[in-house]
Protein backbone atom coordinates (compact mmCIF):
# COMPACT_ATOMS: atom_id res chain seq x y z
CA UNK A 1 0.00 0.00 0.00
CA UNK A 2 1.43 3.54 -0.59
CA UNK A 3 1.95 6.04 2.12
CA UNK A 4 -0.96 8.14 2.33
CA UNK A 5 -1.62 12.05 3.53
CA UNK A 6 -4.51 11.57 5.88
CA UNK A 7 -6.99 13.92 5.48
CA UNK A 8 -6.74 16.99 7.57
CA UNK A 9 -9.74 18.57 7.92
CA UNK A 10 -13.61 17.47 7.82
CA UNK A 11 -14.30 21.03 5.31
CA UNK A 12 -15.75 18.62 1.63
CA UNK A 13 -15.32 20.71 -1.25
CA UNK A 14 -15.99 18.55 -3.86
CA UNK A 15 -19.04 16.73 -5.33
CA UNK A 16 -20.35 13.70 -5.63
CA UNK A 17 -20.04 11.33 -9.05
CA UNK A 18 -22.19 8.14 -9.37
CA UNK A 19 -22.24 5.59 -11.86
CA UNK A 20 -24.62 2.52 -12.11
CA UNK A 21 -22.70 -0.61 -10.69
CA UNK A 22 -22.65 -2.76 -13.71
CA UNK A 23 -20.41 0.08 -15.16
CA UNK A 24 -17.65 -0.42 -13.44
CA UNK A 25 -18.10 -4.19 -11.91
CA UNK A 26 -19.07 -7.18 -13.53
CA UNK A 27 -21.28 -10.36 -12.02
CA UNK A 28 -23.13 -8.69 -9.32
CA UNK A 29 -26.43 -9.40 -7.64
CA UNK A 30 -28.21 -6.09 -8.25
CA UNK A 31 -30.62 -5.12 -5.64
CA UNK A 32 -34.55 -4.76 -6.37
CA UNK A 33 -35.14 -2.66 -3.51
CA UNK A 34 -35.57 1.01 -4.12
CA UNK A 35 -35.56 2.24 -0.66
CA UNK A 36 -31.95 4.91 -0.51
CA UNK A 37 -28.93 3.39 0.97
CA UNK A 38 -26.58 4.93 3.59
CA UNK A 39 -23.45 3.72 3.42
CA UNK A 40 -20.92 3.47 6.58
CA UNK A 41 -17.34 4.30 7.22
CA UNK A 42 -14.84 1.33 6.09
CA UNK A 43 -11.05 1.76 6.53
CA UNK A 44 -8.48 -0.15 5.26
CA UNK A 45 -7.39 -2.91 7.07
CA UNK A 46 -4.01 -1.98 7.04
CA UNK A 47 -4.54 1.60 7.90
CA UNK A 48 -3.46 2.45 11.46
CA UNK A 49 -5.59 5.62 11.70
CA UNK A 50 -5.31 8.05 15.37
CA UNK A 51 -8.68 8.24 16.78
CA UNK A 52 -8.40 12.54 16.21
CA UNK A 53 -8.10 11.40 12.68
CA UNK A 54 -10.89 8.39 12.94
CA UNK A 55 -13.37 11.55 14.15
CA UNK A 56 -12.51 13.33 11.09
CA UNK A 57 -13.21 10.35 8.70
CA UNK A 58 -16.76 9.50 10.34
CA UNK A 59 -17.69 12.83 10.20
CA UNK A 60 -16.97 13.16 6.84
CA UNK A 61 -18.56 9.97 6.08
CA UNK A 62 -22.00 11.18 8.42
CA UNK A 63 -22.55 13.76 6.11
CA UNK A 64 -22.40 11.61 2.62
CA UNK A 65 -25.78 11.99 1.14
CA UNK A 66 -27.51 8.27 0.88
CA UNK A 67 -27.19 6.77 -2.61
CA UNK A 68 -30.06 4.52 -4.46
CA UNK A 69 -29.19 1.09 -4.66
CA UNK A 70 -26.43 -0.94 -7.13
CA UNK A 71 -24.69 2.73 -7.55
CA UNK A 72 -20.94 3.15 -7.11
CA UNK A 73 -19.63 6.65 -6.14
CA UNK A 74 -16.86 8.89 -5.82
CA UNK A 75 -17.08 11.75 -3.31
CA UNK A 76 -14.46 14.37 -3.02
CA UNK A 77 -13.23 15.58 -0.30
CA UNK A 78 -10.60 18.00 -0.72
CA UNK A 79 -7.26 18.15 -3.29
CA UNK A 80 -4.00 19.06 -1.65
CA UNK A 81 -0.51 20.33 -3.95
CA UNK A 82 2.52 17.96 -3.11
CA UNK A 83 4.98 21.00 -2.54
CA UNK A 84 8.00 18.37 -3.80
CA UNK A 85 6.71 17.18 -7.07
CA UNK A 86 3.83 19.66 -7.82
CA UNK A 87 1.14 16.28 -7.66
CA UNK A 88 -2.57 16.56 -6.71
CA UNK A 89 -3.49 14.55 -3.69
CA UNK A 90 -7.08 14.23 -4.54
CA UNK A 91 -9.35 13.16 -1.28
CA UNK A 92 -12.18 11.11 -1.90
CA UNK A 93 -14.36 8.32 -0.67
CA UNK A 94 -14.99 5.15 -2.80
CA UNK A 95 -18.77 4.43 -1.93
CA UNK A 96 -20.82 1.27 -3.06
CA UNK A 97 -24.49 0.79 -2.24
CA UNK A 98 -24.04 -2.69 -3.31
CA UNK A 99 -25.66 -5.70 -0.75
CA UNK A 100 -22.29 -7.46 -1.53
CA UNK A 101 -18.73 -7.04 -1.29
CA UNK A 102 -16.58 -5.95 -5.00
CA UNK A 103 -13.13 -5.47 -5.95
CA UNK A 104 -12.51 -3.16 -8.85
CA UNK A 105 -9.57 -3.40 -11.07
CA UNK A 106 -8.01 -0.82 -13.31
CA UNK A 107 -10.07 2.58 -14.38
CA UNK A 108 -8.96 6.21 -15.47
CA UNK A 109 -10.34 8.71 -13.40
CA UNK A 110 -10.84 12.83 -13.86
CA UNK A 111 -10.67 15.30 -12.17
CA UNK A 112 -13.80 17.70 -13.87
CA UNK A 113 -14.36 21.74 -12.34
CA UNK A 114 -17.88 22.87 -12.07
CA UNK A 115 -18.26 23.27 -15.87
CA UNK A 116 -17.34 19.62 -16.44
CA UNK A 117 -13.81 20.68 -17.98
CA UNK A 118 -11.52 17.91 -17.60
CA UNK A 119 -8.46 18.88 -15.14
CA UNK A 120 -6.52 16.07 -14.11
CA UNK A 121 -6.59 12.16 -15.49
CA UNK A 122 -4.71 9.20 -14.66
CA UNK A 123 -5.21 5.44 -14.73
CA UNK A 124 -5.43 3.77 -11.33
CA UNK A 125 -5.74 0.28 -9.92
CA UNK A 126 -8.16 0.28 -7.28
CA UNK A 127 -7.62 -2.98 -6.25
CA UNK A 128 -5.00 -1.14 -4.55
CA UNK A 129 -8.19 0.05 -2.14
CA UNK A 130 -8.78 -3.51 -0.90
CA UNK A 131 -11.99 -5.14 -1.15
CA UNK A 132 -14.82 -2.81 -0.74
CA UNK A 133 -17.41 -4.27 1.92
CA UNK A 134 -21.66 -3.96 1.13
CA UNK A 135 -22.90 -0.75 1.62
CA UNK A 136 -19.80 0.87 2.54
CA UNK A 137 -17.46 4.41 2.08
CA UNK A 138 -13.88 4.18 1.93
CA UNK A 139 -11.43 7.35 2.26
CA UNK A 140 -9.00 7.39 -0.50
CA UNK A 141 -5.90 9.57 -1.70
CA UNK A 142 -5.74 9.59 -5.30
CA UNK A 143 -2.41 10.70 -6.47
CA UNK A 144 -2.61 12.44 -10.09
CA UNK A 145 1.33 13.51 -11.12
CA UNK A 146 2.16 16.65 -12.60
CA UNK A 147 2.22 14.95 -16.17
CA UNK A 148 -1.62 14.12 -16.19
CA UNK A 149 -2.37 17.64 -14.79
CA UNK A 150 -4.01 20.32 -17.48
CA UNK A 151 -4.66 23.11 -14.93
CA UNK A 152 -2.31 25.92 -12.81
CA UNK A 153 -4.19 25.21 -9.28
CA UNK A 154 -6.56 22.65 -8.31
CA UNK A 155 -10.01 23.60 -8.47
CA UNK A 156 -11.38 24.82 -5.05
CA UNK A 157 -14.93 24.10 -4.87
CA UNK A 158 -17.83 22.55 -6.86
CA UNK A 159 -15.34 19.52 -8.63
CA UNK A 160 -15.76 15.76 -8.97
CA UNK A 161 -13.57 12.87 -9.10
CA UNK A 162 -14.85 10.99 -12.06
CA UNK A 163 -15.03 7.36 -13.96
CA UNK A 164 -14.20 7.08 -17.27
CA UNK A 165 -16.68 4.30 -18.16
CA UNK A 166 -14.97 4.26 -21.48
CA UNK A 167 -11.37 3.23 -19.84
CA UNK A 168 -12.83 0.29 -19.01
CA UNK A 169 -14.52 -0.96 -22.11
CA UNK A 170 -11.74 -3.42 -23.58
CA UNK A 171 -10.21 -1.91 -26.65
CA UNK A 172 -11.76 -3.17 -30.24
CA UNK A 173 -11.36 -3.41 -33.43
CA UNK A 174 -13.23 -0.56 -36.03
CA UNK A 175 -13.48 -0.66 -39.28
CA UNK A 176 -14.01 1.91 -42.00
CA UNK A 177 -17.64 0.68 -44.00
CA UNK A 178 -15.18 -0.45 -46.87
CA UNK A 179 -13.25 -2.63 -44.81
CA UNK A 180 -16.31 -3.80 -43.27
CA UNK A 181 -17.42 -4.61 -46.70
CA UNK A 182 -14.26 -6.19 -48.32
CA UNK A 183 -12.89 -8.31 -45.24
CA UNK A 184 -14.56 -12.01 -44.88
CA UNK A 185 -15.73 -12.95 -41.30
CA UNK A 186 -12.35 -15.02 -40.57
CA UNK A 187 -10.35 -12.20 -41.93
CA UNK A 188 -12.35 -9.48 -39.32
CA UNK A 189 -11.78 -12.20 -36.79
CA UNK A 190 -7.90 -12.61 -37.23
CA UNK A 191 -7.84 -8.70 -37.39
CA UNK A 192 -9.65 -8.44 -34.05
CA UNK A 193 -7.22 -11.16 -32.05
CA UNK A 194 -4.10 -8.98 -33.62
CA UNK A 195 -5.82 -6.07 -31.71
CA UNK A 196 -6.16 -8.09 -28.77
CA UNK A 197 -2.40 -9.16 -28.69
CA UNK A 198 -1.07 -5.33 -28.70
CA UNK A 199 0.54 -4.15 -26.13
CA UNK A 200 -1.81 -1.97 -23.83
CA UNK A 201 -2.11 1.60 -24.42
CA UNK A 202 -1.78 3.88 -21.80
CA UNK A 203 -4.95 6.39 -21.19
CA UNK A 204 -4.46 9.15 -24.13
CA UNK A 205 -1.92 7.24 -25.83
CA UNK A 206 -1.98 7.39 -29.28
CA UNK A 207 0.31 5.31 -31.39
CA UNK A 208 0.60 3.09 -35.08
CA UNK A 209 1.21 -0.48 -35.48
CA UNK A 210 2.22 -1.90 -39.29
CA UNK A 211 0.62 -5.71 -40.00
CA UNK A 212 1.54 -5.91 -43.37
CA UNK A 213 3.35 -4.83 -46.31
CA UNK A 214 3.70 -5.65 -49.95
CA UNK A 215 5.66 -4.68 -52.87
CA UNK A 216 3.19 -4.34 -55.46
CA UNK A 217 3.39 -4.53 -59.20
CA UNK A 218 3.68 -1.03 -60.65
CA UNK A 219 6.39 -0.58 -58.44
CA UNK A 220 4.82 0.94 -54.69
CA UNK A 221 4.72 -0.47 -51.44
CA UNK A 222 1.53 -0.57 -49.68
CA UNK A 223 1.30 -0.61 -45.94
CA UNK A 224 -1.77 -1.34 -43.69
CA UNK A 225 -1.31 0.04 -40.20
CA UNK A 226 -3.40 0.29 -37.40
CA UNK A 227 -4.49 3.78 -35.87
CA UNK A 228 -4.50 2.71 -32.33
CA UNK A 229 -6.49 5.15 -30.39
CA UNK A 230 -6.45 5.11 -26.18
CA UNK A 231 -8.05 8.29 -25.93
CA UNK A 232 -11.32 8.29 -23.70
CA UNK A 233 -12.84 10.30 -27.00
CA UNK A 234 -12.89 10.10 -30.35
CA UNK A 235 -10.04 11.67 -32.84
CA UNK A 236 -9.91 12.80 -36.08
CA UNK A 237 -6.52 12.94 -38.27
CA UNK A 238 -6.06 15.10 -41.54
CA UNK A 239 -2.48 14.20 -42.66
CA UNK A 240 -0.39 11.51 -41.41
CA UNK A 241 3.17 11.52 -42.42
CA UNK A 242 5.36 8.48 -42.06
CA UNK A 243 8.43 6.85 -42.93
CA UNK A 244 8.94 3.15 -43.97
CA UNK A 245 11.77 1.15 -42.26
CA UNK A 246 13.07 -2.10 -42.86
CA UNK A 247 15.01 -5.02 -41.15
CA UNK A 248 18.30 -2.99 -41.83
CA UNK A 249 17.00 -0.40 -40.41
CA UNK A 250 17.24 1.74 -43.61
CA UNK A 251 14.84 4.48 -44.46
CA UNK A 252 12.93 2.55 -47.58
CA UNK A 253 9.91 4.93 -48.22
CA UNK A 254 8.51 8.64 -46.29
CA UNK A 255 5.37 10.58 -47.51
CA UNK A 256 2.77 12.66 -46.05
CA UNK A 257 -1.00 11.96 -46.14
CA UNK A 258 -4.17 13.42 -46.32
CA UNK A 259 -6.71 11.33 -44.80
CA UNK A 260 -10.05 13.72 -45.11
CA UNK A 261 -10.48 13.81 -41.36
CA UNK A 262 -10.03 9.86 -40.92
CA UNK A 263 -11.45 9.57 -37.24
CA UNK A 264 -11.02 6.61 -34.75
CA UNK A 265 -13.31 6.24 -31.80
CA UNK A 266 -12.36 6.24 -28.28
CA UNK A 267 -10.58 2.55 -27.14
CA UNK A 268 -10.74 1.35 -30.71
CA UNK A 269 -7.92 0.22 -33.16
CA UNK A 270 -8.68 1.16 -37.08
CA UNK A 271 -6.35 -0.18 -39.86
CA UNK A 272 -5.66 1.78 -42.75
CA UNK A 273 -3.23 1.00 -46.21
CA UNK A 274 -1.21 3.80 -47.09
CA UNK A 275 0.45 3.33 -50.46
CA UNK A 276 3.70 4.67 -51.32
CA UNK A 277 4.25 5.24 -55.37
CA UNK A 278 7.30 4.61 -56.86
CA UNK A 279 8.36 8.65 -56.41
CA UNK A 280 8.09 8.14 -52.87
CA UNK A 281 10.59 5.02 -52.15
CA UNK A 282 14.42 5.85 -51.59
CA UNK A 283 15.46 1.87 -51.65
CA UNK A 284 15.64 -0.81 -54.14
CA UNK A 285 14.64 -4.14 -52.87
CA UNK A 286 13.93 -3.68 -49.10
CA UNK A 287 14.11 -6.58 -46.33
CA UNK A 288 11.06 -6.78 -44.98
CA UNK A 289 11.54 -9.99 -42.93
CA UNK A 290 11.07 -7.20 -40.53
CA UNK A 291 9.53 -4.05 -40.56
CA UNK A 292 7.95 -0.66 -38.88
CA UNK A 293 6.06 2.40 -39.52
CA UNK A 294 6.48 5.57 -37.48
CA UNK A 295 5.94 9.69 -37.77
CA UNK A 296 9.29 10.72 -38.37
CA UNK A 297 10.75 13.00 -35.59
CA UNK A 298 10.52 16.66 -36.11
CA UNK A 299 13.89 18.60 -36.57
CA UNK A 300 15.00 20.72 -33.21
């Protein structure tokens, strides 16, 4: 478990986000009763917390509004600035109406002001909160680095720490209509497990991956790439330049294209052949026992 700053005060500044539970966990019981839930104070098991600091917590947790049944929430507390590194410590508690107990795995979270701006986001395990008894509110520090901050100060009032859902839909394939159209079902499905076998992006990550090449009869090279997209939303490219290398390691082909606002939805992997003509290649009979694709790096 990490070391934790334990929250100093009982003043809550932030709001409170909820999310339906099958959101974020799968294969529980969900609740027909409608009556609200309150939710009591759990701590983790490893916490040794002073009983001026146990007041604070249960106070904090008294005041939690009650939530409707099989709803997860997140309700901020307060964020403090790590002087040393210039990190958020973003207070929350981790609140589950749920008649049973969950563990939830990996899940970006925001940090969103009043007008729903996005301020802060970072991918967390919260297994790393324990398991999460029935009906219960944990206290949390959530750490967000300087890297995945997008703001000068921390908001001071009226913010929520947020799910995104999306982060934990696992990425897919997409496919242009055309490819949709020209691809048999086993060749979709052979696409799909190459998507599966790609290294994980991290959240915002955008990146290519090359699954083919050929030299083709007039004399170009076509290679199909995959647009792999870890954004939470949906992006659109124009022009995509990129340079051709082979096993040696030699520059074989570089050209820039337009791609009429090709867009890729969030989580999703698209693949896309981009066909170098003959004007385009700088090397005569490339090895490409191996090969890569990549934006080529833009002078100093």
């Amino acid at each position: 478990m990490k070391l934790f700053s334990f929250f100093k005060n009982a003043e809550k500044t932030g709001l409170d986000s909820i999310v339906g539970s099958e959101e974020i966990v799968d294969g529980v019981n969900q609740s027909v009763n409608t009556d609200e839930v309150e939710t009591t104070l759990s701590l983790h098991p490893e916490w040794d917390v002073p009983q001026e600091q146990d007041y604070v917590f249960r106070f904090l947790s008294n005041e939690l509004e009650p939530l409707k049944p099989n709803q997860i929430s997140l309700s901020g507390i307060d964020i403090d600035v790590e002087p040393a590194n210039g990190s958020w410590l973003v207070k929350a508690f981790f609140r589950s109406s749920l008649d049973q107990q969950i563990s939830v795995g990996s899940v970006e979270l925001l940090v969103l002001d009043e007008d729903g701006k996005t301020l802060a986001s970072d991918e967390f395990d919260l297994k790393e909160l324990g398991d999460i008894p029935a009906r219960s509110a944990r206290p949390w520090v959530f750490v967000f680095t300087k890297d995945n901050i997008f703001s000068e100060q921390p908001p001071s009032e009226n913010w929520k720490l947020a799910f995104n859902v999306q982060s934990m839909v696992p990425h897919k394939l997409e496919l242009e209509q055309a490819w949709e159209d020209g691809l048999t079902d086993e060749q979709k499905v052979e696409l799909s497990k190459v998507v599966e076998g790609l290294p994980k992006l991290k959240p915002r990550e955008v990146n290519i991956s090359g699954f083919q090449v050929k030299s083709q009869d007039n004399g170009s090279i076509a290679a199909s790439i995959f647009i792999r997209n870890g954004h939470s939303k949906q992006i659109n490219i124009e022009n995509l330049p990129l340079e051709l290398i082979d096993a040696a390691g030699d520059l074989v082909a570089q050209g820039s294209f337009s791609l009429d606002s090709l867009s890729v939805k969030a989580n999703t992997s698209k693949p896309w052949t981009f066909i170098y003509p003959k004007e385009m290649i700088q090397k005569e009979e490339p090895d490409f026992s191996r090969w890569t694709v990549r934006v080529p790096q833009q002078n100093a």
